[in-house]
Protein backbone atom coordinates (compact mmCIF):
# COMPACT_ATOMS: atom_id res chain seq x y z
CA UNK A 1 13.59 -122.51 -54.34
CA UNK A 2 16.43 -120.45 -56.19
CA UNK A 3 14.02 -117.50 -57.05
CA UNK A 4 13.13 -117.04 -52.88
CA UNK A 5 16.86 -117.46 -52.37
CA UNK A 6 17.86 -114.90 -54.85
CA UNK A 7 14.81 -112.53 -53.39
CA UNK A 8 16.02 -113.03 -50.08
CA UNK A 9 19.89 -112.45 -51.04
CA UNK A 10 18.22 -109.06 -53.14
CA UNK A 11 16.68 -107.76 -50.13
CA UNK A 12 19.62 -108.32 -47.80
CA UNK A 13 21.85 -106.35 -50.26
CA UNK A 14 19.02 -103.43 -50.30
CA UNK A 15 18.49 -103.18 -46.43
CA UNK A 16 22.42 -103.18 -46.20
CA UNK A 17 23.04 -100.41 -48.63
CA UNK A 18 19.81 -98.54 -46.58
CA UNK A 19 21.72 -99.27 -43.04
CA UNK A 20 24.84 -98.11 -44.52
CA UNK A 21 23.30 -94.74 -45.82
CA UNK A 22 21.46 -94.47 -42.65
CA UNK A 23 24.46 -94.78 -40.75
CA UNK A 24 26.39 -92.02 -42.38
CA UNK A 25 24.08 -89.77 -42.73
CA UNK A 26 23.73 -89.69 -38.46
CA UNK A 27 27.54 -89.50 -38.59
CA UNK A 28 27.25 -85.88 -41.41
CA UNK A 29 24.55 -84.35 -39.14
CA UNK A 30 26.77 -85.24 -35.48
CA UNK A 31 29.52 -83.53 -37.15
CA UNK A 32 27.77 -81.18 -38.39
CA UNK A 33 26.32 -80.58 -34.62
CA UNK A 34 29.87 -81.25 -33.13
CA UNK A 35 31.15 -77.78 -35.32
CA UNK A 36 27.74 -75.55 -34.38
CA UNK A 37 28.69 -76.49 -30.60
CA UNK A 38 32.14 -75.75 -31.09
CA UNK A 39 31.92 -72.28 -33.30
CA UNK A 40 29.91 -70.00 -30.52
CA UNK A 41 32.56 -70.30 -28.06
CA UNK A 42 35.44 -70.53 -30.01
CA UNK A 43 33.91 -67.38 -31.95
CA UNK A 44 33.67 -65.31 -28.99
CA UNK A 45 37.02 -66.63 -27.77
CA UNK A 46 38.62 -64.98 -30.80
CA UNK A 47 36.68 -62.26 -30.63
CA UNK A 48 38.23 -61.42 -26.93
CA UNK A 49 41.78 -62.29 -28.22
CA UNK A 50 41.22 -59.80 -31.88
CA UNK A 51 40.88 -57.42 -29.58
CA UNK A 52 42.98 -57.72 -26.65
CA UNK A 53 45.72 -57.88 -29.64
CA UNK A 54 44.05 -54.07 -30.58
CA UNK A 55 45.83 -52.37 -27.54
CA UNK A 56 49.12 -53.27 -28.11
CA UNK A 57 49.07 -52.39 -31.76
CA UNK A 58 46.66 -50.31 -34.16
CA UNK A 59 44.27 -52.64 -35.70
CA UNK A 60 41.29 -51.83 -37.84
CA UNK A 61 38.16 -53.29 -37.76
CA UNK A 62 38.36 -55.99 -40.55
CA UNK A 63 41.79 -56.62 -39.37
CA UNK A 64 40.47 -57.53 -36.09
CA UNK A 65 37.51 -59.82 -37.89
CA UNK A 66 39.99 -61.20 -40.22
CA UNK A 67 41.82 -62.30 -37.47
CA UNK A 68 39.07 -63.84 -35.06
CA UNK A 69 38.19 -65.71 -38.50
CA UNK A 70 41.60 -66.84 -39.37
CA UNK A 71 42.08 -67.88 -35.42
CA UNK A 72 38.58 -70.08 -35.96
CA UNK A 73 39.16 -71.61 -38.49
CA UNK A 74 42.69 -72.97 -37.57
CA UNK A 75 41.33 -73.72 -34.46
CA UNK A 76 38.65 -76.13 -36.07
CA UNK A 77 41.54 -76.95 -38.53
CA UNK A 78 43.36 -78.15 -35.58
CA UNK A 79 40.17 -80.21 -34.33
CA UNK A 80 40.07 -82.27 -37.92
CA UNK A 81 36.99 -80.52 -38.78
CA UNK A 82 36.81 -77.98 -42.17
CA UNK A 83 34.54 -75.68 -42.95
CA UNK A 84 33.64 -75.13 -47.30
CA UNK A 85 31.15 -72.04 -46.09
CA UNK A 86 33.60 -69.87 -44.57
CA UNK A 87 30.42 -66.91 -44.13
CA UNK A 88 29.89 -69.21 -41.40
CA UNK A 89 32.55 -68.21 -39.62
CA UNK A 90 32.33 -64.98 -40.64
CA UNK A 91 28.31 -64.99 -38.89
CA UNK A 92 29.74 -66.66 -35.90
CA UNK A 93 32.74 -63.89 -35.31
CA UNK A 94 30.35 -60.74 -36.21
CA UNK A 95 27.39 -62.54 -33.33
CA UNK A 96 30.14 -63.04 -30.60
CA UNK A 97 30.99 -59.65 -31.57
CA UNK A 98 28.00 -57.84 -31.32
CA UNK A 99 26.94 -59.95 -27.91
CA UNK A 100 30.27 -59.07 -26.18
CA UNK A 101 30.27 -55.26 -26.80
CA UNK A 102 30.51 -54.17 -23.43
CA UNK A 103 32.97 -56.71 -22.28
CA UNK A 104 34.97 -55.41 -25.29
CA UNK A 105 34.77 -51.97 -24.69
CA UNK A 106 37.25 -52.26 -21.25
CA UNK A 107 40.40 -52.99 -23.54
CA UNK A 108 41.27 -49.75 -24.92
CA UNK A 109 42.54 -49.60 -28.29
CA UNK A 110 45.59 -48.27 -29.53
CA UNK A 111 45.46 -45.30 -32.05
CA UNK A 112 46.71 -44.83 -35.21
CA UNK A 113 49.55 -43.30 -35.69
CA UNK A 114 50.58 -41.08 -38.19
């Protein structure tokens, strides 16, 4: 009678420790989901404001990417989530980029001065 009771007790602990792992590894790939969902917009959002920030003063073009990165990540900062990979952001920024040319194109940028 002991032995089944221990077996029993054994498997509990197992299927426990298999819920448990189960369990967070659902709540690592929502997150994960949660920050894909939330980088496209706030990407292209950043992009918009890199550039609106271009016709009051001369930017360059990695100033204005280093900023639309900078602005994503503290905005995902901001939302408790961090990011290790920051080429992520760095994708996301150059695709919101590259899909918003023409919208981009009405701000006119101010010149360099010399």
């Amino acid at each position: 009678m002991e032995t089944n009771e221990l077996i029993v007790t054994l498997l509990a602990t197992i299927l426990t420790a298999v819920i448990s792992y189960c369990g967070n590894v659902l709540v690592k790939n929502n997150r994960a989901l949660t920050i894909v969902r939330a980088l496209e917009p706030l990407a292209r959002d950043a992009v918009i404001a890199a550039q609106k920030l271009g016709v009051t003063e001369y930017l360059t073009g990695v100033a204005k990417k280093n900023h639309a990165v900078k602005t994503v990540k503290q905005a995902l900062s901001n939302a408790g989530f961090t990011i290790a990979d920051e080429q992520l952001i760095k994708n996301a920024v150059e695709k919101a980029y590259a899909e918003q040319k023409k919208l981009l194109d009405q701000y006119p940028q101010k010149e360099k001065e010399d």
